[in-house]
Protein backbone atom coordinates (compact mmCIF):
# COMPACT_ATOMS: atom_id res chain seq x y z
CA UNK A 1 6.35 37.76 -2.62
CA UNK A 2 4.66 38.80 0.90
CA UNK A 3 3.21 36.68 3.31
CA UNK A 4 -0.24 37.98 2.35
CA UNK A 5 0.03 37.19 -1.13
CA UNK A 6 1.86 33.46 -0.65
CA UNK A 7 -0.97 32.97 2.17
CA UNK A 8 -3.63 34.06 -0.50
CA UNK A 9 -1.87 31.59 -3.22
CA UNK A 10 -1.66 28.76 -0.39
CA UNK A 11 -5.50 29.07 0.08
CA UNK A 12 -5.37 27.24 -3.52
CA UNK A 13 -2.46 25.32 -2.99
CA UNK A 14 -3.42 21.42 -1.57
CA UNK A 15 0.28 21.18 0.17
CA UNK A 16 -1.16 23.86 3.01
CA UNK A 17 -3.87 22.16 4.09
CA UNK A 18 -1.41 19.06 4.93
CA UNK A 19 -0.97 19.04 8.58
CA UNK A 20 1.88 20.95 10.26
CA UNK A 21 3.72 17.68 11.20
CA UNK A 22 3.73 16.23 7.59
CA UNK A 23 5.16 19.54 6.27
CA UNK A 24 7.59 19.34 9.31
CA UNK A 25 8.61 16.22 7.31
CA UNK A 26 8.38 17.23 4.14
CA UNK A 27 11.08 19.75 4.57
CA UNK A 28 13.23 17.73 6.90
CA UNK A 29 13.74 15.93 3.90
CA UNK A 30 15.51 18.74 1.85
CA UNK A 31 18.45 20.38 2.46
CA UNK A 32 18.56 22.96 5.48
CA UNK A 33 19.39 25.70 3.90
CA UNK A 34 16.62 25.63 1.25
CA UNK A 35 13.98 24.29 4.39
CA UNK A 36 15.17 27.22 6.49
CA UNK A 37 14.36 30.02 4.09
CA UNK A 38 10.75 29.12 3.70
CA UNK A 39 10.34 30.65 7.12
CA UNK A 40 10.24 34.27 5.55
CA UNK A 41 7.34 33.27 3.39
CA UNK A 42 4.57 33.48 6.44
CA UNK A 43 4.33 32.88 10.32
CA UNK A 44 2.64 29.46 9.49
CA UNK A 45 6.41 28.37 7.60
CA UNK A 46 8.15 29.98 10.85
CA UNK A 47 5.87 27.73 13.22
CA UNK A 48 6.48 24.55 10.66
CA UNK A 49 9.92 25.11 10.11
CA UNK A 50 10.38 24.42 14.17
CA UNK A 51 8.81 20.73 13.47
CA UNK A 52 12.13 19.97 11.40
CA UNK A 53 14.29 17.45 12.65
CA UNK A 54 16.91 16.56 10.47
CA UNK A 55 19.72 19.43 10.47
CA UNK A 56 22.90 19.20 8.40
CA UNK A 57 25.42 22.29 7.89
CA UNK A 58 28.44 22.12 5.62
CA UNK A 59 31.22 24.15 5.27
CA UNK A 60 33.91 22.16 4.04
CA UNK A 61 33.08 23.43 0.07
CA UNK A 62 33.10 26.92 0.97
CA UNK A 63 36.18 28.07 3.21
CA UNK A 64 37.41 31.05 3.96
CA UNK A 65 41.18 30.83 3.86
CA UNK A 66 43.16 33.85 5.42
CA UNK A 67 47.04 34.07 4.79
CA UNK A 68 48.68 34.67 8.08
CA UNK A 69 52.53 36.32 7.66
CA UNK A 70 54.81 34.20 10.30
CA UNK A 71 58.28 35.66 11.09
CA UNK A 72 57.81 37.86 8.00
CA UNK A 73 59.54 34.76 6.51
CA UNK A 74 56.69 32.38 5.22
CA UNK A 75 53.16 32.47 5.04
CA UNK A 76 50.74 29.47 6.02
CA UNK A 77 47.25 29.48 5.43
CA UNK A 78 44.06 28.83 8.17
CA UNK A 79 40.50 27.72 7.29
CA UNK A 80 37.33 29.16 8.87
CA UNK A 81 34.04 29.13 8.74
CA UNK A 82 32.37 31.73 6.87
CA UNK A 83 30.54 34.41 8.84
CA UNK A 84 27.32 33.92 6.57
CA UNK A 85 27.63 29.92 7.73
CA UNK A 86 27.73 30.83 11.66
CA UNK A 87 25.00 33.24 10.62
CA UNK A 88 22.87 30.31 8.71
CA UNK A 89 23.55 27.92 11.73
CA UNK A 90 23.05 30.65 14.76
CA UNK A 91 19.70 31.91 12.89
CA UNK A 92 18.34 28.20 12.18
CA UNK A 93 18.70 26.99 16.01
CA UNK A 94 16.91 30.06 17.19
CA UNK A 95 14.01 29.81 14.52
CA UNK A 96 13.45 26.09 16.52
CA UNK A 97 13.68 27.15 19.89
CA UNK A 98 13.48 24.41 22.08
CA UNK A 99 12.39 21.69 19.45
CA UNK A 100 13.17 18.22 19.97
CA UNK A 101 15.41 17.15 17.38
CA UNK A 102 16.65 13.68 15.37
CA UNK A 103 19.90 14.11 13.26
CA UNK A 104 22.20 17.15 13.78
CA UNK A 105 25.15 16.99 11.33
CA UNK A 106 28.16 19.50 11.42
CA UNK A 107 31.15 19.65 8.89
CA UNK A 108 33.73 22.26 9.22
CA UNK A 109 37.07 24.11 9.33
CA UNK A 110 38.36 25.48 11.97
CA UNK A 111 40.95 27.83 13.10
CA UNK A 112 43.99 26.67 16.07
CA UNK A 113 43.35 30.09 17.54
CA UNK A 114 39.93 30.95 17.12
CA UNK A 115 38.40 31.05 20.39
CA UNK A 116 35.18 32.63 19.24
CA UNK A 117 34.78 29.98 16.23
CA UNK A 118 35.29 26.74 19.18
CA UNK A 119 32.93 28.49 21.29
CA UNK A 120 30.45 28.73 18.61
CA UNK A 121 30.52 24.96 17.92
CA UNK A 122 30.64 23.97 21.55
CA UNK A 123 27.02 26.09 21.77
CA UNK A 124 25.77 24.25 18.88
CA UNK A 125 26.47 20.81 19.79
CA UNK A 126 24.63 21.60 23.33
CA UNK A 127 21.89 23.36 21.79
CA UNK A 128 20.82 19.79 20.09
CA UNK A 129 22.01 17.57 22.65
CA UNK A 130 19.57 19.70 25.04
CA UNK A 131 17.22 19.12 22.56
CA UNK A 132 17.57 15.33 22.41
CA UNK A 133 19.21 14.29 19.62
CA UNK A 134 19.08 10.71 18.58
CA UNK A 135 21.99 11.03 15.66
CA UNK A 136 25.18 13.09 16.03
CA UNK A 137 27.23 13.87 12.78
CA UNK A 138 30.52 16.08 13.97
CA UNK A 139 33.45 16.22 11.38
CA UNK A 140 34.86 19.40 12.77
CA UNK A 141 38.71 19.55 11.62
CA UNK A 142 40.40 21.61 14.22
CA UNK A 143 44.80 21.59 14.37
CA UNK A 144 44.45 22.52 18.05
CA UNK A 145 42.88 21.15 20.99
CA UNK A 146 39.21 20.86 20.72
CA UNK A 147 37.36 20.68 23.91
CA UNK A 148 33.45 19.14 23.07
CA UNK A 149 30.96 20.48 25.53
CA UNK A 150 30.82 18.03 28.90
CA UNK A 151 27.19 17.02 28.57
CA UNK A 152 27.61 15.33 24.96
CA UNK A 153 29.28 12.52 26.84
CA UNK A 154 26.38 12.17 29.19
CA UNK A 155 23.22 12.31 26.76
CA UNK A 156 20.37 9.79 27.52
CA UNK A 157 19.55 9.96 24.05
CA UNK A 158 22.11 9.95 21.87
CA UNK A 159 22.11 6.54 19.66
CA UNK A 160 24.67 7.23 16.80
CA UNK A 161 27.82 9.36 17.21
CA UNK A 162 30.07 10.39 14.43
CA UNK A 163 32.76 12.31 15.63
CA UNK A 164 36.12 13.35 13.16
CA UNK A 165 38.13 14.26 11.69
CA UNK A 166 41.74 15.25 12.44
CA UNK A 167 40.59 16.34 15.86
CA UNK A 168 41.83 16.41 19.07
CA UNK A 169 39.64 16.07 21.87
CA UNK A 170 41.78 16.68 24.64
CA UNK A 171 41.06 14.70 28.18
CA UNK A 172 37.65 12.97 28.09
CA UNK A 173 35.64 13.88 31.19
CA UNK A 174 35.71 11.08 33.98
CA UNK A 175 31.85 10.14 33.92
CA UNK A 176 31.43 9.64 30.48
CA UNK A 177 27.68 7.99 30.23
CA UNK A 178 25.77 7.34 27.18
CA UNK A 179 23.09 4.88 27.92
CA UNK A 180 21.46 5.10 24.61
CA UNK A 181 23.87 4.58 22.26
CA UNK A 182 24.24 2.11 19.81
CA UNK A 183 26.74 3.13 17.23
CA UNK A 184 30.02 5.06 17.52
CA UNK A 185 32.47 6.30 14.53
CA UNK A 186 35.81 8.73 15.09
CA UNK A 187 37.81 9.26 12.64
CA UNK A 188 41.70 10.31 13.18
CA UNK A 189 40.74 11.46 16.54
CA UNK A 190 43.50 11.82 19.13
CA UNK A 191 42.86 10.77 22.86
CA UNK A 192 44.68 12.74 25.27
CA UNK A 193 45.72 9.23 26.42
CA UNK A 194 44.74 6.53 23.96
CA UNK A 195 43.34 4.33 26.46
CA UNK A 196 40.53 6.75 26.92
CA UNK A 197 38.93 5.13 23.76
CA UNK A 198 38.28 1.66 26.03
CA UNK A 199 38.57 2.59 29.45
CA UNK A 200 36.45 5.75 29.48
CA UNK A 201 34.49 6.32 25.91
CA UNK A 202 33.56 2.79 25.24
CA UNK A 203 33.31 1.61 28.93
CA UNK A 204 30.11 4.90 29.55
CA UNK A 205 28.34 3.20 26.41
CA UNK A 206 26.58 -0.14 28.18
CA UNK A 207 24.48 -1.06 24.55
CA UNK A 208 27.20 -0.20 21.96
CA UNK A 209 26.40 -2.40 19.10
CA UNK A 210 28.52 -1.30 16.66
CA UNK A 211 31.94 0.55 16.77
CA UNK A 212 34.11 1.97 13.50
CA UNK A 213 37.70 3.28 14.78
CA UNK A 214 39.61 5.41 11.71
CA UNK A 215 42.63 6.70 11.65
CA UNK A 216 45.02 8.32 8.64
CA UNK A 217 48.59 10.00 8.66
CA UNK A 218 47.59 10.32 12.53
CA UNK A 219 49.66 9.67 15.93
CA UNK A 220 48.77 8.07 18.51
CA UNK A 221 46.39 5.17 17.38
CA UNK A 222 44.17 3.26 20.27
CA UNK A 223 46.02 -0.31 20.56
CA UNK A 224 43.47 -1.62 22.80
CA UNK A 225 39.87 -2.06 22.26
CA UNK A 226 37.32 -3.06 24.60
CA UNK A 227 33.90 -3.46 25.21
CA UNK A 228 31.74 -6.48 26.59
CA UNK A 229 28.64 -5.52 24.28
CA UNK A 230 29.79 -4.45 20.90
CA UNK A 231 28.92 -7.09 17.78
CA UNK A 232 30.38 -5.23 14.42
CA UNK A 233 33.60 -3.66 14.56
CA UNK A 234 35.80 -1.59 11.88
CA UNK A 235 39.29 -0.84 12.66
CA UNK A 236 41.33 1.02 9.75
CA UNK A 237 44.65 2.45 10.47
CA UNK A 238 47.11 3.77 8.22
CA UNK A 239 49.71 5.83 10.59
CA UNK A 240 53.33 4.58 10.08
CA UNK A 241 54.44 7.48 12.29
CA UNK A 242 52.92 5.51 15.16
CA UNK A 243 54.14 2.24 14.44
CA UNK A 244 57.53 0.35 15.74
CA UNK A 245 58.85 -2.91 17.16
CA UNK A 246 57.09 -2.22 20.01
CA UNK A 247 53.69 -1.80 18.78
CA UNK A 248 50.87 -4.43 19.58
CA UNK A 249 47.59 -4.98 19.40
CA UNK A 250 44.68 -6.41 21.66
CA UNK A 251 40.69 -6.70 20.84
CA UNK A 252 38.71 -7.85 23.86
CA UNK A 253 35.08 -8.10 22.45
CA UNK A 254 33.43 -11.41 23.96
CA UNK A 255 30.54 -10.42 21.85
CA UNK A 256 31.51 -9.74 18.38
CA UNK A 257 29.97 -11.42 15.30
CA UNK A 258 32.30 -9.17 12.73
CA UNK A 259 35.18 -8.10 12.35
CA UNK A 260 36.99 -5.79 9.50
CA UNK A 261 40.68 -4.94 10.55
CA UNK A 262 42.99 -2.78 7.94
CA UNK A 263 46.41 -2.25 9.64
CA UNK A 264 50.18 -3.29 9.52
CA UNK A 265 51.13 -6.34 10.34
CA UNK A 266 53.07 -5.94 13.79
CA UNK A 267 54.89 -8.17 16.51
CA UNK A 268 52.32 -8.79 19.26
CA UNK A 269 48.76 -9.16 19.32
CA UNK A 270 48.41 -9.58 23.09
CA UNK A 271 44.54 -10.34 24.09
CA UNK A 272 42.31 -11.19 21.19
CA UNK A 273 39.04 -12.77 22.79
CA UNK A 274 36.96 -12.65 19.80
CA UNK A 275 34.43 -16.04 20.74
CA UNK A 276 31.58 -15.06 19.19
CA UNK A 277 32.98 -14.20 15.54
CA UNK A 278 31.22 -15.44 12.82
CA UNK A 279 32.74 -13.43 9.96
CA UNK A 280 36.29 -11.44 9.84
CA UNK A 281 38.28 -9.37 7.34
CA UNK A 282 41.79 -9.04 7.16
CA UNK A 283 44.09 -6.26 5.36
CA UNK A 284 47.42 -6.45 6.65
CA UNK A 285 50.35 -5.15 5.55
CA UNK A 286 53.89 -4.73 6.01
CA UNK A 287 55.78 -2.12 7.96
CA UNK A 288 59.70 -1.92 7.88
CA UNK A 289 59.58 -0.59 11.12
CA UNK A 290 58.63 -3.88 12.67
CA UNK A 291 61.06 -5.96 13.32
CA UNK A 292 60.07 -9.15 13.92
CA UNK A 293 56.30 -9.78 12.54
CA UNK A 294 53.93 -12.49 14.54
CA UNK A 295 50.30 -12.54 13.73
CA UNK A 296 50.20 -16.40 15.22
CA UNK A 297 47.72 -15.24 18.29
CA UNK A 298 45.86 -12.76 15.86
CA UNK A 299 44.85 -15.95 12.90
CA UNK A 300 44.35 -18.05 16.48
CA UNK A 301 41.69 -15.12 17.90
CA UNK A 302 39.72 -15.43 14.71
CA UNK A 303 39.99 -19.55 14.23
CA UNK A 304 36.21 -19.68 14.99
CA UNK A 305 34.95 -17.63 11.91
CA UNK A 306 32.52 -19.43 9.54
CA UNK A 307 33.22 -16.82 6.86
CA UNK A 308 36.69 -15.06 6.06
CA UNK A 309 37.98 -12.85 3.79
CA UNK A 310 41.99 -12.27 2.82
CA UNK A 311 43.53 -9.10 0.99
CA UNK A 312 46.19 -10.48 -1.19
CA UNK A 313 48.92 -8.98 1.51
CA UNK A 314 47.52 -10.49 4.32
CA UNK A 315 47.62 -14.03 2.12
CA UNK A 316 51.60 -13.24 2.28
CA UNK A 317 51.54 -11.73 5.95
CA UNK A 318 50.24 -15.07 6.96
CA UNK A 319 51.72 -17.64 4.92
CA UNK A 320 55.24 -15.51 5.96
CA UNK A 321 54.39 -14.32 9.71
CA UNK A 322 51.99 -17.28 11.18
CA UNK A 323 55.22 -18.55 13.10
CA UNK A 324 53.24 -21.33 14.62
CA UNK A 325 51.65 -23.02 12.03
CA UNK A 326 47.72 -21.96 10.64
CA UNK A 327 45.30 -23.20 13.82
CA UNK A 328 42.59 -26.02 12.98
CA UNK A 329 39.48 -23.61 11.17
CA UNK A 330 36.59 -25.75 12.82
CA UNK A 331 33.52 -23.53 11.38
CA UNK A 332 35.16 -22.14 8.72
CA UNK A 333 32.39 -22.31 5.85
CA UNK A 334 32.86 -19.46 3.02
CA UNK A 335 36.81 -18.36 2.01
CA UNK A 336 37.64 -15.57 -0.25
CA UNK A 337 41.24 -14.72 -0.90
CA UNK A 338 43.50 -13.03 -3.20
CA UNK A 339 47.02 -14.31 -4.33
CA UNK A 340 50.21 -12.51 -5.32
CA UNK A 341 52.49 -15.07 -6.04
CA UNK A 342 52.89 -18.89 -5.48
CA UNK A 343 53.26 -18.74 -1.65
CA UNK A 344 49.35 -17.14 -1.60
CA UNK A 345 48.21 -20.61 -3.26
CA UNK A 346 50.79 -22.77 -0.80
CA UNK A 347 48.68 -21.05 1.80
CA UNK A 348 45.50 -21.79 0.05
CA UNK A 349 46.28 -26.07 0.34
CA UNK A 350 47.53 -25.28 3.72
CA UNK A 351 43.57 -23.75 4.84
CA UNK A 352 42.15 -26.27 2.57
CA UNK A 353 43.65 -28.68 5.21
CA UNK A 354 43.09 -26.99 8.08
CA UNK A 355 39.37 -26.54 7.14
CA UNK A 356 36.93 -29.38 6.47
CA UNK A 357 33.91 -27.64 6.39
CA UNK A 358 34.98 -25.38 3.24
CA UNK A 359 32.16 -25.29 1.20
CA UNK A 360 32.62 -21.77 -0.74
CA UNK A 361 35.98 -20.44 -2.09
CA UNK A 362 35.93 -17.26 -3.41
CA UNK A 363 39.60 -16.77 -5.26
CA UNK A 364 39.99 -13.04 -6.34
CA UNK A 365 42.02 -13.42 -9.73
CA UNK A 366 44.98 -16.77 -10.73
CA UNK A 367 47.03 -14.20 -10.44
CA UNK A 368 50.79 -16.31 -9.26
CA UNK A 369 49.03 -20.02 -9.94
CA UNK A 370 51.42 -22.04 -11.75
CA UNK A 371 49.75 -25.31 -11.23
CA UNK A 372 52.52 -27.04 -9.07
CA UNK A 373 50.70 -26.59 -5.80
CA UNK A 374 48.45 -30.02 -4.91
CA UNK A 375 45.48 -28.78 -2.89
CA UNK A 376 44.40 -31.73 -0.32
CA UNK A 377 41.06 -33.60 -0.52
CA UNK A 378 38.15 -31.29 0.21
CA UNK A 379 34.69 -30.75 0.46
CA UNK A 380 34.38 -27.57 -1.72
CA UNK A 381 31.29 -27.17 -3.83
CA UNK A 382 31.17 -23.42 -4.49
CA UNK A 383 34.09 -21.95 -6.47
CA UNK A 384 33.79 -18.54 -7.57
CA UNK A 385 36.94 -16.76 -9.60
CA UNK A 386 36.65 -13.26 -10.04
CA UNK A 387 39.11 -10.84 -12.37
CA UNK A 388 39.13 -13.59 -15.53
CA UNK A 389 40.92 -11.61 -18.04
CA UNK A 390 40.98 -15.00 -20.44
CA UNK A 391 44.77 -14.86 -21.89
CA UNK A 392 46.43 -17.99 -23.15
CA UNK A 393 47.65 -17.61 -19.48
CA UNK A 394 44.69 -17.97 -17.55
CA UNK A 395 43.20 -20.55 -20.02
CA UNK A 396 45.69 -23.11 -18.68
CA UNK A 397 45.33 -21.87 -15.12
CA UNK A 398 41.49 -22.15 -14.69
CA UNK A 399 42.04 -25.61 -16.41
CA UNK A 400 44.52 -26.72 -13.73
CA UNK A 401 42.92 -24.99 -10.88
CA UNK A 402 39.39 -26.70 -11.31
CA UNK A 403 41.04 -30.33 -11.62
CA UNK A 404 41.45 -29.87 -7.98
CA UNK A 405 38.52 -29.75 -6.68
CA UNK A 406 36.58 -32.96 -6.87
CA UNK A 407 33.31 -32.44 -5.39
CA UNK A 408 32.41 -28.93 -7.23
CA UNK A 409 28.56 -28.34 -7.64
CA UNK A 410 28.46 -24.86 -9.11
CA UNK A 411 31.30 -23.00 -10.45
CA UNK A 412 31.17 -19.07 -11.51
CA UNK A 413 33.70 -17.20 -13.27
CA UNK A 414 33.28 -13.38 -13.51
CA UNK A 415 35.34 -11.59 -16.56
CA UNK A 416 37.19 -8.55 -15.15
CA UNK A 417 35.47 -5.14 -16.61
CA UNK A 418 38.45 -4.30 -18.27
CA UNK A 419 37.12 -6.19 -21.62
CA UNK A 420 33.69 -4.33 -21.21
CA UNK A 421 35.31 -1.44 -23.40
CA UNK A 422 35.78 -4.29 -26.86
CA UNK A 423 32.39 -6.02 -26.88
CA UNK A 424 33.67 -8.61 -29.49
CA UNK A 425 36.27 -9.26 -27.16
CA UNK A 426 34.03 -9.97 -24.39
CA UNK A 427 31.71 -12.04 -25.93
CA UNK A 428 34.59 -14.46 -27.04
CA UNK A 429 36.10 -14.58 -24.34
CA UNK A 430 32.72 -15.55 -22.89
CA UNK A 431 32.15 -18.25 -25.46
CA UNK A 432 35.68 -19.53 -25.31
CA UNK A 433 35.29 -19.87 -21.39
CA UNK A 434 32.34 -21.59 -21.62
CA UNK A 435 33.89 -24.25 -23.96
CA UNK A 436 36.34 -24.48 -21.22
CA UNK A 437 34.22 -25.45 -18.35
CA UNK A 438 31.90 -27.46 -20.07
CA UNK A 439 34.70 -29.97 -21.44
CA UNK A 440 36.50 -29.59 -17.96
CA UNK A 441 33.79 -29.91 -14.87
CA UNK A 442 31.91 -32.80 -14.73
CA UNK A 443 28.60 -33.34 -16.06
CA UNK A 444 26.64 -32.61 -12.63
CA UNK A 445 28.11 -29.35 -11.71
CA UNK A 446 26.24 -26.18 -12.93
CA UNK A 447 28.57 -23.32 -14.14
CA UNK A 448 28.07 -19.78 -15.09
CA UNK A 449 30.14 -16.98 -16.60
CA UNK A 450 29.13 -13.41 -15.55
């Protein structure tokens, strides 16, 4: 079709008399490769196309993988970009000229010796940053050293950054300053030196709300992090190479409301000034390579939480590794744990004790209960057990459990999905567990199977 002929069917077609900026829109909404090539159809598509301002490019589903011959001996393999993607990426930023610009997203391969393919990214990233981006997107997996263009550190604009994966960023420049931004992600990225995370990244970002730090099968993980301003925080490391007796920990965020942490238990946790947390979530798990496990000040830092949450390993990190006794859980309102064996429910009596305000237990399957565990008096009215499988097992279990807890106003028992494949099955053992609570909670509390 020619421009003359789609201008000719657009003179009957109600979408072209929309106004530039709601087509802009329109098409920022659709993928860019399908919202690029409607700038062939007529100069009036060219001139809307530059009023898009949502950009993604992906190239992880469609590498180019070259076999390079090393030694004659072996053969190893490098991705790269496609020469029809740099194409599609060079040819979309000059349709826009000088446009300003929202969300920029970038996902890619790239080659340890490529010069020209770095070089190419580096011009892209300060093409939008130029441009005033508001959202950053860079998962750029590079085996070398990959050095990001200067100003990307020092955008007044900038309010999310994304930046991953596998990369290494070499030494951050000295004046990092990003006055905008609100929300940071990296994922297995490698500092030159790993305090360049707090002292340098986090420290040029004075209104960082919210902060996600990743890292898989990667060395060199940040063990301190810092910031007087940021409220959520998600730390997830799983890099035994970078783990010994030596390894510690330290959080200094005065301001933080949440906190996720997924990591091996280790020896020292040596600043954790968490005074504002409200809710925290705890994954911890075991590492041979430690040798002598205290998460005493760690369980201490977080002491203030109203609501937290317990993986069934860090149930037996703590009840094993807590070398000072479980601290006094003052605000400590909503509890949901899981349980491998009977030392997960000796730790359950021992935070019934320590917590006087619990008003919500969550347990995650009775999984280990045998019965001959005596919770203390408490204040519990919410008990929710998830993962009910209802064997002759469980039966007495749930029957044992619930006699101790005395003051129970609602109590809701979810059957594990597994029995959603015999629907006779399921609706017994729905009838069968609603027997069981009726005869076994008192008349007053409310009780629900889901």
């Amino acid at each position: 079709m020619d421009a003359k002929t789609f201008d000719t069917i657009c003179s009957r077609d109600a979408i072209c008399w929309l106004p530039d900026e709601v087509l802009g829109k329109i098409l920022s909404l659709i993928p860019t490769k399908q919202a690029v090539s409607t700038s062939v159809l007529s100069k009036k598509w060219r001139t809307i196309f530059r009023l898009v301002d949502n950009l993604e490019f992906d190239d992880f589903f469609s590498l180019q993988a070259e076999e390079v011959l090393t030694l004659g001996l072996r053969k190893h393999v490098r991705y790269v970009f496609t020469e029809d993607f740099k194409n599609l990426v060079d040819r979309t930023l000059a349709l826009q000229c000088d446009y300003p610009i929202k969300k920029f997203s970038l996902k890619c391969h790239l080659s340890k010796y490529d010069e020209r393919q770095k070089t190419c990214v580096r011009l892209w990233i300060s093409n939008v940053v130029g441009r005033g981006v508001f959202e950053l997107d860079l998962r750029i997996k590079d085996p070398g050293i990959h050095f990001l263009p200067p100003h990307l550190f020092a955008s007044k604009t900038l309010v999310k950054l994304t930046l991953g994966t596998q990369l290494c960023l070499g030494k951050l420049p000295s004046y990092v300053s990003l006055p905008s931004l609100k929300s940071l992600f990296i994922d297995t990225i490698f500092f030159y030196d790993i305090e360049d995370l707090s002292y340098v990244l986090l420290a040029g970002c004075p209104v960082l709300e919210e902060l996600s730090v990743h890292h898989h099968e990667f060395i060199a993980t940040p063990h301190t992090i810092s910031s007087p301003t940021v409220k959520r925080l998600s730390v997830d490391y799983h890099s035994p190479d970078d783990v010994d007796s030596s390894s510690h920990m330290s959080f200094d965020l005065p301001k933080l409301v949440y906190l996720e942490y997924s990591h091996c238990a280790l020896g020292e946790y040596c600043q954790i000034n968490l005074e504002s947390l409200v809710e925290a979530k705890l994954d911890l798990g075991l590492e041979r390579k430690v040798l002598r496990l205290d998460v005493t000040d760690l369980i201490i830092g977080i002491s203030n939480v109203q609501t937290l949450h317990l993986s069934p390993d860090s149930v037996h990190v703590i009840y094993s590794y807590c070398r000072n006794g479980l601290p006094v859980f003052e605000n400590l309102v909503n509890l949901s744990l899981g349980s491998k064996n009977n030392q997960g429910w000796k730790l359950l009596a021992y935070l019934l004790k320590q917590s006087t305000k619990l008003e919500t237990l969550i347990v995650k399957d009775l999984n280990g209960y045998t019965g001959d565990v005596s919770m203390p008096p408490n204040k519990v009215k919410v008990l929710h057990i998830l993962g009910y499988r209802g064997t002759a097992e469980e039966v007495k279990q749930l029957k044992s459990f619930l006699g101790e807890f005395e003051c129970l106003e609602l109590v809701q028992v979810d059957v594990t999905e597994a029995l959603e494949d015999d629907g006779k099955i399921l609706l017994q053992t729905k009838r069968d567990l609603m027997m069981l609570l009726e005869a076994s909670l008192p008349s007053k509390c409310q009780f629900k199977v889901t």
